[in-house]
N, C-alpha and C. Protein backbone atom coordinates (compact mmCIF):
# COMPACT_ATOMS: atom_id res chain seq x y z
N UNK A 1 25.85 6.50 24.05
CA UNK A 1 25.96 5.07 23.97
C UNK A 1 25.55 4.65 22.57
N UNK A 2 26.20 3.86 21.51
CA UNK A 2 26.22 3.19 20.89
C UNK A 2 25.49 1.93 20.32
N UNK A 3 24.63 1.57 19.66
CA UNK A 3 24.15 0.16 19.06
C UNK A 3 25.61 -0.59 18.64
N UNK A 4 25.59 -1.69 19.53
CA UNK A 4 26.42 -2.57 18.95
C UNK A 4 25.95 -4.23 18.59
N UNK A 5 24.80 -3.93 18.75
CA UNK A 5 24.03 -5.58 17.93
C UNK A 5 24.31 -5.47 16.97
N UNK A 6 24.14 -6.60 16.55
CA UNK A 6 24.93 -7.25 15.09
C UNK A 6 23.35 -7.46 14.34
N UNK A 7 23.54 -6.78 13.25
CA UNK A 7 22.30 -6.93 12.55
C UNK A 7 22.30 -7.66 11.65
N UNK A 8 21.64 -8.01 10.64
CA UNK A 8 21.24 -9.10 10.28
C UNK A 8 21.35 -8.44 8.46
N UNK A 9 22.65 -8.74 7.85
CA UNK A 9 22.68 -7.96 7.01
C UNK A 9 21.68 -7.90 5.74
N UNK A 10 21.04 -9.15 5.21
CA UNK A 10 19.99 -9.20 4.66
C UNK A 10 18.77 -8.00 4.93
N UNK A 11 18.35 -7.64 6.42
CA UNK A 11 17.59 -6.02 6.24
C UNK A 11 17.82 -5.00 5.88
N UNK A 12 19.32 -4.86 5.53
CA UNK A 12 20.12 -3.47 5.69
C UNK A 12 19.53 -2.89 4.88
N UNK A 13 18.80 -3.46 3.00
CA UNK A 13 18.25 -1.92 2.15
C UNK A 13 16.51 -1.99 2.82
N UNK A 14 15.85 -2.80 3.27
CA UNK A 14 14.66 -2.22 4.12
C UNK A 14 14.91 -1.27 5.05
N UNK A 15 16.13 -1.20 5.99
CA UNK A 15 15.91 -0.21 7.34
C UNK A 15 16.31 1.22 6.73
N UNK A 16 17.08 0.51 5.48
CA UNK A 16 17.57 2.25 4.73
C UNK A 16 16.27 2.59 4.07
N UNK A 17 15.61 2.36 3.11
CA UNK A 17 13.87 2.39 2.20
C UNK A 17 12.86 3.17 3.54
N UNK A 18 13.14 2.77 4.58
CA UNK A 18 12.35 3.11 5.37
C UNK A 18 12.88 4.25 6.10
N UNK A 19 14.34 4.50 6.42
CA UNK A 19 14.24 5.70 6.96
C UNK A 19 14.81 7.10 5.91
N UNK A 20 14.88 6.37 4.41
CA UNK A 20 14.64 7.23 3.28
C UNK A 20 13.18 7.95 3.30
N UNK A 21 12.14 6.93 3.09
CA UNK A 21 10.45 7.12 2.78
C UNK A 21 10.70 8.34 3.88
N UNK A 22 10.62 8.10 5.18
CA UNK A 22 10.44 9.07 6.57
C UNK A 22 10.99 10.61 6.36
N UNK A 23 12.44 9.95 6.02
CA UNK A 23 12.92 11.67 5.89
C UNK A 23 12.27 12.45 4.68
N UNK A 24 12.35 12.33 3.69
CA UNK A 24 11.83 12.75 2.38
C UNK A 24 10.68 12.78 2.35
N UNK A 25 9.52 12.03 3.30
CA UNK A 25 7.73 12.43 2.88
C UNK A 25 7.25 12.10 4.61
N UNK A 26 7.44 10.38 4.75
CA UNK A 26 7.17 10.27 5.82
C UNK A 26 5.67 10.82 5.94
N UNK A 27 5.04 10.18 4.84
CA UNK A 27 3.48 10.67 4.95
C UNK A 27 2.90 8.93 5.23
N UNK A 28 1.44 9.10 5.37
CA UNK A 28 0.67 7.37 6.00
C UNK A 28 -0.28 6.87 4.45
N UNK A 29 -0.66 6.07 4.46
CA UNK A 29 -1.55 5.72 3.11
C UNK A 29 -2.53 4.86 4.03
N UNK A 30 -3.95 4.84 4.16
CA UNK A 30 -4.87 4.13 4.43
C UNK A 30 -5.46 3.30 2.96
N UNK A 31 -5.14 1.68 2.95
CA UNK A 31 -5.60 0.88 2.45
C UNK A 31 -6.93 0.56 2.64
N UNK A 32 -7.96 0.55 1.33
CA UNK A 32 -9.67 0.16 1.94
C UNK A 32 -9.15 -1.36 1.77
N UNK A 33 -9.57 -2.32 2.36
CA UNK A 33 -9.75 -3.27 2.01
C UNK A 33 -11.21 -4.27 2.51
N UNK A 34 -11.71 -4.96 1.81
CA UNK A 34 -12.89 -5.89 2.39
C UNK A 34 -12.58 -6.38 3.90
N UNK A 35 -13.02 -6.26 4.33
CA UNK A 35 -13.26 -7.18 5.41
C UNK A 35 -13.38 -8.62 5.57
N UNK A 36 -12.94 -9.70 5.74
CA UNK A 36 -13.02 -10.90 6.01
C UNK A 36 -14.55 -11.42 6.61
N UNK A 37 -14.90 -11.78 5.64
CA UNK A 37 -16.60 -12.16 6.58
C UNK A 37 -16.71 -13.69 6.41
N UNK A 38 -17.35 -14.03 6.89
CA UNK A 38 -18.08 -15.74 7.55
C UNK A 38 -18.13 -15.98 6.09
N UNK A 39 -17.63 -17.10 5.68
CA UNK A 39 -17.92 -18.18 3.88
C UNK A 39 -19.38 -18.95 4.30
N UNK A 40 -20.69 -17.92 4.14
CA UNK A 40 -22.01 -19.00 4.44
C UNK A 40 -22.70 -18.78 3.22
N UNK A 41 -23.89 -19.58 3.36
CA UNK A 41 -24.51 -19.18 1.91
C UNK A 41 -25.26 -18.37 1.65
N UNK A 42 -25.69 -17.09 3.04
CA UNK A 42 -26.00 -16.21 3.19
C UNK A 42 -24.92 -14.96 2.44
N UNK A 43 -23.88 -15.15 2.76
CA UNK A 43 -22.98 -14.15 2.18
C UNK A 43 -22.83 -14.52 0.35
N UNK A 44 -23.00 -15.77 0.08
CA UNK A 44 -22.88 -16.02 -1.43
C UNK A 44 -24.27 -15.08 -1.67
N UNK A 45 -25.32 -15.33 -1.12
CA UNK A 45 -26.42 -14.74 -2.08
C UNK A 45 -26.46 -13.30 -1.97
N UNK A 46 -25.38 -12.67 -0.92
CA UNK A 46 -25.72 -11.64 -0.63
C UNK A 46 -26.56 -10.95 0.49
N UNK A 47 -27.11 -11.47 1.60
CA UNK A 47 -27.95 -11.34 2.40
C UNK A 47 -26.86 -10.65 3.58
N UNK A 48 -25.89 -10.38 3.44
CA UNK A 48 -24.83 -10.52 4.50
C UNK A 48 -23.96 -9.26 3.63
N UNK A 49 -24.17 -8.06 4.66
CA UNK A 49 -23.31 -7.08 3.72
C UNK A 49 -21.66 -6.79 3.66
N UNK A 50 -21.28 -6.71 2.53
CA UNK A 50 -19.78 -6.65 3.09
C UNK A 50 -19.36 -5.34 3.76
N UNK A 51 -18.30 -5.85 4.18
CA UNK A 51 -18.08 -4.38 5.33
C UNK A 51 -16.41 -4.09 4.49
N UNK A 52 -16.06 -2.91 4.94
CA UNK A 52 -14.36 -2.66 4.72
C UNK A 52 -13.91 -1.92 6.05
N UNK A 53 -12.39 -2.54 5.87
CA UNK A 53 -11.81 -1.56 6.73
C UNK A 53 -10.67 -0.88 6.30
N UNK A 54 -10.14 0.40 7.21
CA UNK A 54 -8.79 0.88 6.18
C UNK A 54 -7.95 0.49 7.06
N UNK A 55 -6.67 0.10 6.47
CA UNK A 55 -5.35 -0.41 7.21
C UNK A 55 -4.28 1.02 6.91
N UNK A 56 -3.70 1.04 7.65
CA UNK A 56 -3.02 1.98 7.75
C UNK A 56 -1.16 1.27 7.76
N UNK A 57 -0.89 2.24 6.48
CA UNK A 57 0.67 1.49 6.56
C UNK A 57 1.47 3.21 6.54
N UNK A 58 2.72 3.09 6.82
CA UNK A 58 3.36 3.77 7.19
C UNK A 58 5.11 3.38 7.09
N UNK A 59 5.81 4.13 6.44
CA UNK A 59 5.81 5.17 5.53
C UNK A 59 5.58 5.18 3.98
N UNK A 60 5.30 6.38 3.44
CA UNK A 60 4.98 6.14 2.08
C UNK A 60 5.37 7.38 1.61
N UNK A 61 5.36 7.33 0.18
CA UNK A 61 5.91 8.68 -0.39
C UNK A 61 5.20 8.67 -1.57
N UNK A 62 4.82 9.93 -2.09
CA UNK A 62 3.52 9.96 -3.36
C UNK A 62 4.62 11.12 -4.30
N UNK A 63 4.83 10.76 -5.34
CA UNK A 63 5.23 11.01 -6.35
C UNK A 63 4.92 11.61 -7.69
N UNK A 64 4.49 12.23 -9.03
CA UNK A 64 3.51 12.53 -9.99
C UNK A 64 4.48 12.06 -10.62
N UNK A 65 4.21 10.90 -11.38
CA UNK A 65 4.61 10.80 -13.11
C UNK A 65 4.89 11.64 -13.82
N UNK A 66 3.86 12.23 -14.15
CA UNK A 66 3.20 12.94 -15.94
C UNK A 66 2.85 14.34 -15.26
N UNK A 67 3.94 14.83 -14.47
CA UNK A 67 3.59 16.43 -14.53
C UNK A 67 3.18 17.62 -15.47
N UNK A 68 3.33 16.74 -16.85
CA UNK A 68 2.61 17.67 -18.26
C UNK A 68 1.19 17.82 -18.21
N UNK A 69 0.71 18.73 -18.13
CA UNK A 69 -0.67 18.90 -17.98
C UNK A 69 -0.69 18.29 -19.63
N UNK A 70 -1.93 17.79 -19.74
CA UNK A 70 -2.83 16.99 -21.14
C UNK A 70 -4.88 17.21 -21.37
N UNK A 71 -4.75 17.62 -22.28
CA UNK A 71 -6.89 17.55 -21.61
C UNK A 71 -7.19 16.37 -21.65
N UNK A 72 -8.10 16.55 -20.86
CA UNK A 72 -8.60 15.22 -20.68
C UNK A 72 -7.65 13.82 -20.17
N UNK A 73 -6.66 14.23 -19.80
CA UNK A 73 -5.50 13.53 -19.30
C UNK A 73 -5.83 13.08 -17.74
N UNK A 74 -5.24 11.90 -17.31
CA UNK A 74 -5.33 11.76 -15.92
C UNK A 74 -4.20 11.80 -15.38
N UNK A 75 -4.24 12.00 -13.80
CA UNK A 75 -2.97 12.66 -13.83
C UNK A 75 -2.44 11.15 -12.60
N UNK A 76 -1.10 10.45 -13.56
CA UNK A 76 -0.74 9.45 -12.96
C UNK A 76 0.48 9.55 -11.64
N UNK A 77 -0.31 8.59 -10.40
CA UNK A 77 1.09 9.23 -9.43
C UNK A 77 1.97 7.55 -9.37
N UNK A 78 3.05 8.01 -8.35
CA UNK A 78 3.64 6.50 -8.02
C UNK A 78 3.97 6.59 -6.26
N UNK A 79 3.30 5.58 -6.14
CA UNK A 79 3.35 5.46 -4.11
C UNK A 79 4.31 4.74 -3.67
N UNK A 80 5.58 5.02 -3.25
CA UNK A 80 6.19 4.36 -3.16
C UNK A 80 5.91 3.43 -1.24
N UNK A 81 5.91 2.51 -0.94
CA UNK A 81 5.50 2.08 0.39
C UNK A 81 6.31 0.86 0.86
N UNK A 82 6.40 1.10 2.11
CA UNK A 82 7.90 0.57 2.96
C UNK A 82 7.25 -0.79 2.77
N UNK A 83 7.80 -1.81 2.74
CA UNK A 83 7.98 -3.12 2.30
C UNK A 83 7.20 -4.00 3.96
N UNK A 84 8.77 -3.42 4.71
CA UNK A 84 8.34 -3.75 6.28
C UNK A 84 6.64 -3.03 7.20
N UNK A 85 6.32 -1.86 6.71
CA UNK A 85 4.99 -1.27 6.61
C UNK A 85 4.32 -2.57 6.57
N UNK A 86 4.16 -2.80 5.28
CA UNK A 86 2.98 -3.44 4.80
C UNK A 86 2.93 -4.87 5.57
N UNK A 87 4.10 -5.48 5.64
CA UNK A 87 4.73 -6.85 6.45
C UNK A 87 4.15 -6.76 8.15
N UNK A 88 4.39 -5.85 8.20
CA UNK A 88 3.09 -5.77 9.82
C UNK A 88 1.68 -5.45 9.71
N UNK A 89 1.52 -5.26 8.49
CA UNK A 89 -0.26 -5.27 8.59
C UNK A 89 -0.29 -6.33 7.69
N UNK A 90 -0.16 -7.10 6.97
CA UNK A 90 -0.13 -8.59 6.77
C UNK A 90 -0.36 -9.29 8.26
N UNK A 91 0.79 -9.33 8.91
CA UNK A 91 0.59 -10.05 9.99
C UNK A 91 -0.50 -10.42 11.39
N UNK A 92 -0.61 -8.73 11.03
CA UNK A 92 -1.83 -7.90 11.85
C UNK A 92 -2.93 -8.66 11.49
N UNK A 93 -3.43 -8.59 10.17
CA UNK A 93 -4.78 -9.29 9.35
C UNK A 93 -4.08 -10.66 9.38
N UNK A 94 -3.52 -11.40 9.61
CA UNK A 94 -3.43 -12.65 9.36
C UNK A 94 -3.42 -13.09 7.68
N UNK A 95 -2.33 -12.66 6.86
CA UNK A 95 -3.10 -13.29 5.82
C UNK A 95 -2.25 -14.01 4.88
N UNK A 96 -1.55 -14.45 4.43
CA UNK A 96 -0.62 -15.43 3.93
C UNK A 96 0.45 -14.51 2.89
N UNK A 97 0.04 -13.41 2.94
CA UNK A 97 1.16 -12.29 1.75
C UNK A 97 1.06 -10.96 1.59
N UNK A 98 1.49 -10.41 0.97
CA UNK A 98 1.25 -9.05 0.74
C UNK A 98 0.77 -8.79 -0.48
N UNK A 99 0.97 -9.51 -1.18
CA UNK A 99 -0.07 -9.96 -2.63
C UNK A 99 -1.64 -10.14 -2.26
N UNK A 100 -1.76 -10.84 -0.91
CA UNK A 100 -3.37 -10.93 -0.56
C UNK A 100 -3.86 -9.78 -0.33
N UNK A 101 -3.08 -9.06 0.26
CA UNK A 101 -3.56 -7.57 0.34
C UNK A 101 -3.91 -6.61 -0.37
N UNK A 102 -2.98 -6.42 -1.49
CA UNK A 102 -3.07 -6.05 -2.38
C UNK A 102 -4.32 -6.68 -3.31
N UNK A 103 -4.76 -7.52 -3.28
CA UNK A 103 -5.78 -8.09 -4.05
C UNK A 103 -7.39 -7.86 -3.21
N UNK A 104 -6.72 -7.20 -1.78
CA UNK A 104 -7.86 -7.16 -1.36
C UNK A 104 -8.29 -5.77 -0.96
N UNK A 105 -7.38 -4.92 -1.44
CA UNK A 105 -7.29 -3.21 -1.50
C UNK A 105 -8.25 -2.86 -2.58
N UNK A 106 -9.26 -1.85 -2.33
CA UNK A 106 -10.38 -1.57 -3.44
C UNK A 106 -9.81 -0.13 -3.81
N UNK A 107 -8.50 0.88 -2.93
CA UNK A 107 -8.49 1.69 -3.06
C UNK A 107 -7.38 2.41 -1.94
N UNK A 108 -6.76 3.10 -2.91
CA UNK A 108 -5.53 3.46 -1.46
C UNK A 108 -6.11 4.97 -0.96
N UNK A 109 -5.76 5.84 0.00
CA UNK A 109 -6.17 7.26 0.61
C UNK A 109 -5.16 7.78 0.94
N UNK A 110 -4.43 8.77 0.54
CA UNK A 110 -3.37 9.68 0.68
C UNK A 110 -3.79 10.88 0.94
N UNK A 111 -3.26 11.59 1.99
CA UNK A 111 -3.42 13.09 2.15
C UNK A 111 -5.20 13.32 2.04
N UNK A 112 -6.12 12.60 2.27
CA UNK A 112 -7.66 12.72 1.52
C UNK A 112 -8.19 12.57 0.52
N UNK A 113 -7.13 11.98 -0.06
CA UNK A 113 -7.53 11.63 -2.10
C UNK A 113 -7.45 9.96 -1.52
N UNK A 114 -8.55 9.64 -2.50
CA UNK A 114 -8.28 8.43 -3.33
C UNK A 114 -8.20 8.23 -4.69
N UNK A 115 -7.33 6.72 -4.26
CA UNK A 115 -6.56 6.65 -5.86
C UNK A 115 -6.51 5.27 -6.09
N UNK A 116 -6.76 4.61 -7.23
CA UNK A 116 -7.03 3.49 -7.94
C UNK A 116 -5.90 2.52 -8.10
N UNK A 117 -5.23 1.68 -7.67
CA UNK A 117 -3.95 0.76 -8.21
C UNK A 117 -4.27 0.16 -9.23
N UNK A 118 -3.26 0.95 -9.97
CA UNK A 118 -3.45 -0.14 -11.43
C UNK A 118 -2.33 -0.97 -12.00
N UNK A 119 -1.07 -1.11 -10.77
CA UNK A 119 0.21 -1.76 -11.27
C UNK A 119 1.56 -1.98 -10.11
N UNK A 120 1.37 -2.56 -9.25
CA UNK A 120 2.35 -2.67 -8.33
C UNK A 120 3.82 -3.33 -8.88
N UNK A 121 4.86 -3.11 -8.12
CA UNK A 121 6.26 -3.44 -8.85
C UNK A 121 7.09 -3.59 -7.47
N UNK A 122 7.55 -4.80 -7.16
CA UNK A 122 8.51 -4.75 -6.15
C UNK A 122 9.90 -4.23 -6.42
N UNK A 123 10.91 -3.74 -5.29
CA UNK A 123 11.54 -3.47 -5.61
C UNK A 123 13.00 -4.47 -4.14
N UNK A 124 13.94 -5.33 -4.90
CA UNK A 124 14.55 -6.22 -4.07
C UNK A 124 15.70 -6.70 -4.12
N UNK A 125 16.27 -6.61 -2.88
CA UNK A 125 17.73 -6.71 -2.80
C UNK A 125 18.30 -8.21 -1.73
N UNK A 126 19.44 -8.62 -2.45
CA UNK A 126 19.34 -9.78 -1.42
C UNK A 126 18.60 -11.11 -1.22
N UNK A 127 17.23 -10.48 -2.24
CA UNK A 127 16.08 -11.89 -2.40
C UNK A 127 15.02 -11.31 -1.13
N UNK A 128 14.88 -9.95 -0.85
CA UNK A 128 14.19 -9.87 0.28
C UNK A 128 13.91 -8.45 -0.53
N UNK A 129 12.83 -8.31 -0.67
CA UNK A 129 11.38 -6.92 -1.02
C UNK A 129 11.76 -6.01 0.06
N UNK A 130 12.49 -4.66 -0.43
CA UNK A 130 12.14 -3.12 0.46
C UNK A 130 11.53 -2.35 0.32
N UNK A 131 10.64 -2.78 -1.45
CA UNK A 131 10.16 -1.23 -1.40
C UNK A 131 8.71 -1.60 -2.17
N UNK A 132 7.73 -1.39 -2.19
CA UNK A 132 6.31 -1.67 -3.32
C UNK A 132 6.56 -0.08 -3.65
N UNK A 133 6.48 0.13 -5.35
CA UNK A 133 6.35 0.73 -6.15
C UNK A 133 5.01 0.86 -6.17
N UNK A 134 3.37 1.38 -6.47
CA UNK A 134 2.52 1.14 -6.83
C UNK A 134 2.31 2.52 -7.78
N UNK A 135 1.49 2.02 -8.79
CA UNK A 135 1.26 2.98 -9.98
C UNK A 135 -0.57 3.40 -9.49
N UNK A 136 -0.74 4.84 -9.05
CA UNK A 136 -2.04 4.54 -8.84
C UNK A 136 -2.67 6.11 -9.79
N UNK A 137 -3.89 5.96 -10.02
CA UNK A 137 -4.43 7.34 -10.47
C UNK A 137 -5.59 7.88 -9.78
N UNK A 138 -6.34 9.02 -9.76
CA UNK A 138 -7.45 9.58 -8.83
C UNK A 138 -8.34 8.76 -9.30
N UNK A 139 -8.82 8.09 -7.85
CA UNK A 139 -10.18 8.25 -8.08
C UNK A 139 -11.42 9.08 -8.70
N UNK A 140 -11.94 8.94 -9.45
CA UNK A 140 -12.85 10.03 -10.24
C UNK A 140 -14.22 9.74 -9.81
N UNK A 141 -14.65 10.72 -8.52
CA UNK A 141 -16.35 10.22 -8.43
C UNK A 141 -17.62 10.23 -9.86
N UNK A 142 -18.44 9.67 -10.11
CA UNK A 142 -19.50 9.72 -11.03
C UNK A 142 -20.46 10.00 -10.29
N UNK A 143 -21.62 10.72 -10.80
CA UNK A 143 -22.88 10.83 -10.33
C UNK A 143 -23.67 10.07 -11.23
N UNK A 144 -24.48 9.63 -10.21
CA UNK A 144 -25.30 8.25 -10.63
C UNK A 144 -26.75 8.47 -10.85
């Protein structure tokens, strides 16, 4: 049996981005992001700790830039992440965009690495976003 609903041709390069990401990596990215806490004046001074949680979007695909090894070089990747992904955990968190999210990501988690965003880039067809590009690099722990 056959799909014969009539789709809505404006999704057509999201449902393709997405079952591209799947076949080809079809790996998950956990977003840290803050947590939403109470606006009191306990939390301005700090008395009120912030919390995070990770959001989980799905599908994504991790990429390396600069496969030239360099010393002292960092080694830059590119995440590519389903548009519609991220558009249900927006909705999920309640939050007015996917830009809020992004502003409220301290850190993405792939495969057990974390990695730093230092440059997101939409990518859009139609006037409708299928794909976030993000430019991210390792996290580098310090000892303190």
């Amino acid at each position: 049996m056959s799909d014969t609903t009539s789709r809505n041709p404006l999704y057509g390069p999201q449902l393709i981005a997405d079952a591209l990401l799947r076949t080809v990596g079809g790996a998950t990215a956990l977003f840290r992001v803050t947590n939403a806490t109470v606006d009191t004046s306990q939390s301005e001074v700090g008395l009120v700790a912030t919390t995070f949680v990770d959001v989980t979007v799905s599908p994504v695909l991790m990429r390396r830039l600069h496969p030239a090894w360099k010393e002292g070089g960092e080694s830059k990747w590119e995440l590519m992440v389903s548009a519609t992904g991220l558009e249900q955990q927006v909705q999920a968190l309640d939050l007015p965009s996917v830009e809020a999210l992004f502003q409220m990501t301290l850190a993405v988690t792939v495969a057990g690495k974390d990695y730093l965003i230092e440059s997101i880039a939409a990518n859009e067809a139609f006037g409708n976003v299928y794909l976030y590009r993000l430019l991210v690099r390792e996290s580098v722990q310090q000892a303190v």
